[in-house]
Protein backbone atom coordinates (compact mmCIF):
# COMPACT_ATOMS: atom_id res chain seq x y z
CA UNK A 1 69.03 28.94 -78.92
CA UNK A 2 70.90 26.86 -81.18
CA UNK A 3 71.56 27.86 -84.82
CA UNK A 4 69.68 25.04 -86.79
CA UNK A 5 66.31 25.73 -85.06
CA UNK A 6 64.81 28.16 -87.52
CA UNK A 7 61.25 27.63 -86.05
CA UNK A 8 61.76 28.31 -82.75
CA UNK A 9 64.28 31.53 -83.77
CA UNK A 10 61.23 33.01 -85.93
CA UNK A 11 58.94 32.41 -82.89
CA UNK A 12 61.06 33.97 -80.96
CA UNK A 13 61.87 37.23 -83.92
CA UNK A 14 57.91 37.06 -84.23
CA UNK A 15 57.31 38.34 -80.32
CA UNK A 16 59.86 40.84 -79.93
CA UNK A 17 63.56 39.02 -79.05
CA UNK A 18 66.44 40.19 -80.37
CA UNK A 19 69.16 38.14 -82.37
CA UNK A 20 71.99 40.03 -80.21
CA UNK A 21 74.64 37.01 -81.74
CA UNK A 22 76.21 33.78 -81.24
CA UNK A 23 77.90 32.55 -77.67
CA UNK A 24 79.31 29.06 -76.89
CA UNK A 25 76.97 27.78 -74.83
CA UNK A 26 78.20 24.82 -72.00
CA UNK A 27 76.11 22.11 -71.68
CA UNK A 28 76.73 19.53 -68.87
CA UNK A 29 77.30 15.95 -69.64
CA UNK A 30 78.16 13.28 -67.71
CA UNK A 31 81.70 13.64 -69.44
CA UNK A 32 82.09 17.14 -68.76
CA UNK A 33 80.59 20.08 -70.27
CA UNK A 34 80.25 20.32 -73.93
CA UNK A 35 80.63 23.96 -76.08
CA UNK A 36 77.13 23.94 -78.20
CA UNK A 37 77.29 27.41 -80.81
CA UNK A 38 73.84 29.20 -79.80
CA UNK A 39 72.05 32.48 -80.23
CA UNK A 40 71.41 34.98 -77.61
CA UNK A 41 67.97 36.45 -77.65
CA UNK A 42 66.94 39.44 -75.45
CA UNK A 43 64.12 41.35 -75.04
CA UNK A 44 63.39 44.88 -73.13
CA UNK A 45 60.99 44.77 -70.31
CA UNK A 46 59.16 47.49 -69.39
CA UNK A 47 56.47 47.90 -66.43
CA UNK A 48 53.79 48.16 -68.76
CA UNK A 49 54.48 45.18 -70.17
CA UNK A 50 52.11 43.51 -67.58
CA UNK A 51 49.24 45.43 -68.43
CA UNK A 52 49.61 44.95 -71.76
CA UNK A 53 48.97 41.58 -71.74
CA UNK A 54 46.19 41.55 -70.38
């Protein structure tokens, strides 16, 4: 996720992911690809993660 979008990263902080740090990111252009700074979110999965959605 890119840096600047603090919505999206407190969305994201609000269901569980975790900030685990910045990466360059290469995004495809018709140029070439470009290096775009973004976050890294993860989150553990677990098998009663299903259920508990429901």
């Amino acid at each position: 996720m890119v840096s600047g979008n603090a919505r999206a990263r407190r969305f994201y902080e609000r269901h569980g992911w975790i900030d685990t740090g910045l990466i360059d990111y290469l995004a495809a252009t018709e140029e070439g690809s470009v290096s775009i700074p973004a976050h890294r979110y993860n989150k553990r999965v677990t098998q009663n993660a299903d259920k508990e959605q429901r």
